[in-house]
Protein backbone atom coordinates (compact mmCIF):
# COMPACT_ATOMS: atom_id res chain seq x y z
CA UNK A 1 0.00 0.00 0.00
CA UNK A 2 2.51 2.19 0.78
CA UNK A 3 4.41 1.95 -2.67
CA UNK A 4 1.50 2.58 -4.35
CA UNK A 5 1.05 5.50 -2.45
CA UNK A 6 4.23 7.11 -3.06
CA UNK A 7 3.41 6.56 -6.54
CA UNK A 8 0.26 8.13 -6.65
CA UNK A 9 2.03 11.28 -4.76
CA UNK A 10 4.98 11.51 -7.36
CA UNK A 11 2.36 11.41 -9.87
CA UNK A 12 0.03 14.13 -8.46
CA UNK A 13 3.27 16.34 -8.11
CA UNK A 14 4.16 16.04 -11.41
CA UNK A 15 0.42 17.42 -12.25
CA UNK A 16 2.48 21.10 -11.38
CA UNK A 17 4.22 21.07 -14.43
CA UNK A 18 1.03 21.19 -16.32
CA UNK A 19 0.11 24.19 -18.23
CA UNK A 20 -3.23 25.27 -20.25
CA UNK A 21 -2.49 24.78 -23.37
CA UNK A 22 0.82 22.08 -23.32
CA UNK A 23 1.08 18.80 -25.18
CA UNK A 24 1.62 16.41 -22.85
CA UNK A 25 3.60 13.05 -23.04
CA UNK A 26 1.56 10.28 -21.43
CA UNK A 27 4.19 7.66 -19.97
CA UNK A 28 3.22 3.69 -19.58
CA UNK A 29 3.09 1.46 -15.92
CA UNK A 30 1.67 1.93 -12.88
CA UNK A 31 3.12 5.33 -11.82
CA UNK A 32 1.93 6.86 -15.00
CA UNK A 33 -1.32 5.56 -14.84
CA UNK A 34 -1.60 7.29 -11.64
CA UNK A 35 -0.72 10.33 -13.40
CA UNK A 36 -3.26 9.84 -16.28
CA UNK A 37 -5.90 9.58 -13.69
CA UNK A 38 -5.32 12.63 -11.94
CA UNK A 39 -4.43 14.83 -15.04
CA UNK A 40 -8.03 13.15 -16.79
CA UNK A 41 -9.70 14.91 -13.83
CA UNK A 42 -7.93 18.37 -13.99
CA UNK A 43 -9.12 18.34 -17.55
CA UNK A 44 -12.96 17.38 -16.30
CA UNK A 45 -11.81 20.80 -13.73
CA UNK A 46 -11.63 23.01 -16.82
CA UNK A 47 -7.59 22.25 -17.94
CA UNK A 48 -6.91 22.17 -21.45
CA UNK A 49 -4.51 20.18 -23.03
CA UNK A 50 -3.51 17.56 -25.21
CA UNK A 51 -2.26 13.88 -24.74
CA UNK A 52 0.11 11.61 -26.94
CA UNK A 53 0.37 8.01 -25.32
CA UNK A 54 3.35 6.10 -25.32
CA UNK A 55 1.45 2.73 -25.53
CA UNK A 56 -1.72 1.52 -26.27
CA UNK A 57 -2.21 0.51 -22.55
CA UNK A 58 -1.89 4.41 -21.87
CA UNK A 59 -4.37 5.29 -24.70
CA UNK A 60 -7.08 3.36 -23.96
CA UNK A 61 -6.79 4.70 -19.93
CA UNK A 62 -6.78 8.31 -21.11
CA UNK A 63 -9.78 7.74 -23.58
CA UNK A 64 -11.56 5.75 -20.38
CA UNK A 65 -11.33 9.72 -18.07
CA UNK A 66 -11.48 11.82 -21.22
CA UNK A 67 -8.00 13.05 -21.19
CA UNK A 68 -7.73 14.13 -25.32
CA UNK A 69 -5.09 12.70 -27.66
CA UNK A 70 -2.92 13.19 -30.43
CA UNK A 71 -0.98 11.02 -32.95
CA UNK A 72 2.41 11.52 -32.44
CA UNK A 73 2.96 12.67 -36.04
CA UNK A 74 0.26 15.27 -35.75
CA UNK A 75 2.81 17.30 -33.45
CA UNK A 76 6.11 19.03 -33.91
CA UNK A 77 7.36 18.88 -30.63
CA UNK A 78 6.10 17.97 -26.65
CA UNK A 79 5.93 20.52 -24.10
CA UNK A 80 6.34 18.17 -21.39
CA UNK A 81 6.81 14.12 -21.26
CA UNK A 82 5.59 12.71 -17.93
CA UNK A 83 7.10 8.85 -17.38
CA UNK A 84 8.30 7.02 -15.23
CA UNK A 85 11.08 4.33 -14.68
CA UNK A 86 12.35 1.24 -13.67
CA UNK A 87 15.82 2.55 -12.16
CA UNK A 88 17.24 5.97 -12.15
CA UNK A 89 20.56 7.06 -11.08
CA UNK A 90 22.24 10.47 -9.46
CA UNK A 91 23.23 11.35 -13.20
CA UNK A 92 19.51 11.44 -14.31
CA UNK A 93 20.18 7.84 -15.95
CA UNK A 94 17.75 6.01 -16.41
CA UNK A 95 16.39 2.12 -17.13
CA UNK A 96 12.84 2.00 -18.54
CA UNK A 97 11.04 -0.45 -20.59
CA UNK A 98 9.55 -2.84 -17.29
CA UNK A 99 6.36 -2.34 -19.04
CA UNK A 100 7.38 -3.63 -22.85
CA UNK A 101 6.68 0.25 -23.93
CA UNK A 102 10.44 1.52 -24.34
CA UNK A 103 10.19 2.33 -28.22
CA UNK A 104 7.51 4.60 -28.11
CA UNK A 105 8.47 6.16 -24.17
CA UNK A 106 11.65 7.09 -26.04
CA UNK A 107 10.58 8.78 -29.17
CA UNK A 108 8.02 10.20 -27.57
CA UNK A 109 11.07 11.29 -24.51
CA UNK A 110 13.10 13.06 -27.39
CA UNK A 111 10.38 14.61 -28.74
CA UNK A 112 9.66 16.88 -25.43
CA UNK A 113 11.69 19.36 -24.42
CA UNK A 114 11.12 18.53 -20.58
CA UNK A 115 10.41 14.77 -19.12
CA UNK A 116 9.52 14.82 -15.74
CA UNK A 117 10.14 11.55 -14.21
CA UNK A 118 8.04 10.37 -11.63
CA UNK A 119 8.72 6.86 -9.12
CA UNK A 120 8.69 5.66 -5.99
CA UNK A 121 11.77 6.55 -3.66
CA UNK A 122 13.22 2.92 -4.42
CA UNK A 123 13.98 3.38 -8.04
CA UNK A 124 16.96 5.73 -7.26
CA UNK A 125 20.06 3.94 -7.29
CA UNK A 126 23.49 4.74 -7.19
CA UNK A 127 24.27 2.08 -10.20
CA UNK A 128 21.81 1.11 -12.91
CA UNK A 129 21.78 -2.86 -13.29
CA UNK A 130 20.15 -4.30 -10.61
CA UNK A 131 17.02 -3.86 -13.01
CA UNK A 132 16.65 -6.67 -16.19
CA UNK A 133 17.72 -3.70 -19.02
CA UNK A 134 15.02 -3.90 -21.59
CA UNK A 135 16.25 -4.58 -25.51
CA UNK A 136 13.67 -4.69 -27.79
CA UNK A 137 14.21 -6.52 -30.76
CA UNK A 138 13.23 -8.02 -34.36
CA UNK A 139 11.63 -11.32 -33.89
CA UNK A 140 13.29 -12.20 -37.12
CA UNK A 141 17.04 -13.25 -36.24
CA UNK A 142 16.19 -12.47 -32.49
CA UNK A 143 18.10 -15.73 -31.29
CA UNK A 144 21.10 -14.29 -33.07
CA UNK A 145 20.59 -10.52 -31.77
CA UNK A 146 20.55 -12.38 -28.02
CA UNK A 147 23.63 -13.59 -28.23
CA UNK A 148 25.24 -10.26 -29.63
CA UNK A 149 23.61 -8.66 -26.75
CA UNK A 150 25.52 -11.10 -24.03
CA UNK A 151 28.48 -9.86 -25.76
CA UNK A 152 27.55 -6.30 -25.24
CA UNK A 153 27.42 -6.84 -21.64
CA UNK A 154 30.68 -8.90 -21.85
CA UNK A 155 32.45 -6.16 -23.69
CA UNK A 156 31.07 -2.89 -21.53
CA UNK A 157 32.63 -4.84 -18.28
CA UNK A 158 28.38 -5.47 -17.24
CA UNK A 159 28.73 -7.68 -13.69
CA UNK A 160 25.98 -9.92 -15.64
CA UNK A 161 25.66 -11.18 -18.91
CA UNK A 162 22.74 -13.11 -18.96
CA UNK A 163 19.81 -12.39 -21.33
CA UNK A 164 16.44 -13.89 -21.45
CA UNK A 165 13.79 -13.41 -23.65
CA UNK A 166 10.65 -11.94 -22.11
CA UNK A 167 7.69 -14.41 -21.70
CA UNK A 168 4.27 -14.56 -20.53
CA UNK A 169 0.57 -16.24 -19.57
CA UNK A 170 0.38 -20.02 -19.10
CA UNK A 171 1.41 -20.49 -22.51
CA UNK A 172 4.60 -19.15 -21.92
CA UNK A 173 4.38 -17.42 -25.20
CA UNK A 174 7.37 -14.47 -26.20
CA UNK A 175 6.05 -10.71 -25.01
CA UNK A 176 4.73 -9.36 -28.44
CA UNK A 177 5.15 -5.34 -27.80
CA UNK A 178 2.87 -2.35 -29.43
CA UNK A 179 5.65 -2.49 -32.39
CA UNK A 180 5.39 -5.98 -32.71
CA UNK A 181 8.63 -6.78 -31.68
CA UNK A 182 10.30 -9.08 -28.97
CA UNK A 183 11.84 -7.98 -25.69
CA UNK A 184 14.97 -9.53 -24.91
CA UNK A 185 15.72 -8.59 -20.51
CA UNK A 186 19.69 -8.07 -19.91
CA UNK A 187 20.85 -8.88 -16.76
CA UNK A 188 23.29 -6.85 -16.24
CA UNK A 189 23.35 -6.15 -12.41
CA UNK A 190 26.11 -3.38 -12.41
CA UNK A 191 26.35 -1.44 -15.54
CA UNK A 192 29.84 0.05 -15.55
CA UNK A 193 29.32 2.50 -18.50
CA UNK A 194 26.04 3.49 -19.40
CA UNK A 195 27.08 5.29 -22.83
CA UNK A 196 29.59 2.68 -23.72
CA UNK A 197 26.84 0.15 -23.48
CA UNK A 198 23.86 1.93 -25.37
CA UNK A 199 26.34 2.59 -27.91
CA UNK A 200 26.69 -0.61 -28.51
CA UNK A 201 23.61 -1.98 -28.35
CA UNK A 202 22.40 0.51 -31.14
CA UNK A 203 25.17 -1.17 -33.39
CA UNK A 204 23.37 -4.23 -33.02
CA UNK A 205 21.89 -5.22 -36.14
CA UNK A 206 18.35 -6.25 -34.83
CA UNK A 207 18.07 -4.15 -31.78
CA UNK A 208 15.20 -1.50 -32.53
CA UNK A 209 15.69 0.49 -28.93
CA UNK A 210 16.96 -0.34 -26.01
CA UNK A 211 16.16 0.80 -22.38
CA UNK A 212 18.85 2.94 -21.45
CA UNK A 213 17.36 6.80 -21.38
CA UNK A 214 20.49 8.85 -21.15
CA UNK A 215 20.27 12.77 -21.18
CA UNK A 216 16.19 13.01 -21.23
CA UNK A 217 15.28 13.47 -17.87
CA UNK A 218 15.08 17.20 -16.91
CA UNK A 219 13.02 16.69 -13.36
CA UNK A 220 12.94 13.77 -10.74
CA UNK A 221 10.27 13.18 -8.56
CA UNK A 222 10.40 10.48 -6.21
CA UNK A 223 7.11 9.64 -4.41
CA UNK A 224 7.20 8.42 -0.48
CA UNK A 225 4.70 7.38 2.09
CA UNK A 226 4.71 11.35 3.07
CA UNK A 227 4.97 13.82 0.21
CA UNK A 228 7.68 13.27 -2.59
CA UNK A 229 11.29 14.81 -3.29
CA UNK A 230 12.14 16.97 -6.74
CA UNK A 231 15.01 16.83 -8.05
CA UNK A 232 16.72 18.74 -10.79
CA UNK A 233 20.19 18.73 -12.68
């Protein structure tokens, strides 16, 4: 209970960066939904702006409390991208992609020209790692992408190099995500160099995004049983 309360604070402080007339960017999971919630109600209080989801999950929540959308191609650029994450570090590094969503969270990320991140305290850490990193990648040749992802790890000095490919329901059946694409979960435990590794995950042939959100975040807000904490780089 208490998690999910520090969620749903970091989530209603985020609701003061919210300005008549912004385009917002509407992240995916639990915190965001919290934050779709809240901001569907401000609009049923009189605020006016616009939505663009990041997943389908998120569209079909902001349709359900009337929160209005746009296509991402109908805009030029985001006022303000509100997401959250899976780990986040003291350099405003961050692991997202828990919830399968990573391609669009990121284009839609570097799009905006603020994110706001919003979590529970527990998500900062003072090493990204400990969290599966998120690859999402072509189910075509995705056995071979795997194993050039272990050697990613290998070759960035990762304490882990194990990588699994993301499964679920009784059938055990791969995670199909909005893009139609796998997700492959590094476990990495200690990344030791969180540019050195995106970088080469992007060389990957077969990697479409990966998790690692590096110079995005603008704002930090970290939810907690009691009010939340805001910080800013």
């Amino acid at each position: 209970m208490s998690a999910d309360l520090a969620k749903f604070n970091a989530a209603q402080a985020a609701l003061d960066h919210i300005k008549d007339g912004m385009v917002v960017g509407l992240g995916t999971g639990s915190t965001s939904a919290h934050f779709v919630r809240q901001l569907g109600e401000r609009v049923r209080q009189g605020l006016r702006i616009k939505g663009v989801p990041t997943s389908e999950a998120t569209r079909a929540l902001a349709e359900q409390v009337g929160v209005p959308l746009l296509e991402i191609s109908q805009v030029a650029s985001i006022d303000v991208d509100v997401d959250g994450a899976d780990e986040i570090d003291p350099a405003f590094r961050l692991i997202k992609g828990g919830g399968g969503a990573l391609l669009r969270e990121k284009i839609v990320a570097a799009a905006s020209k603020r994110m706001v991140v919003i979590a529970d305290e527990t998500k900062w850490v003072e090493a990204l790692g400990a969290f599966p990193l998120p690859v999402e990648v072509s189910r075509f040749g995705f056995a071979l992408t795997a194993q050039r992802v272990r050697d990613a790890l290998r070759e960035t000095e990762c304490a882990g190099h194990e990588v699994v490919l993301r499964v679920s329901g009784k059938a055990n059946e791969p995670v199909i995500t909005d893009g139609g694409n796998y997700v492959i979960d590094a476990h990495a435990q200690r990344i030791v160099s969180a540019e050195a590794l995106a970088a080469r995950l992007q060389a990957i042939p077969g990697v479409v995004e990966h998790g690692l959100f590096l110079g995005l975040a603008t704002t930090v807000i970290l939810g907690k049983a009691k009010g939340v904490e805001v910080k800013t780089l």
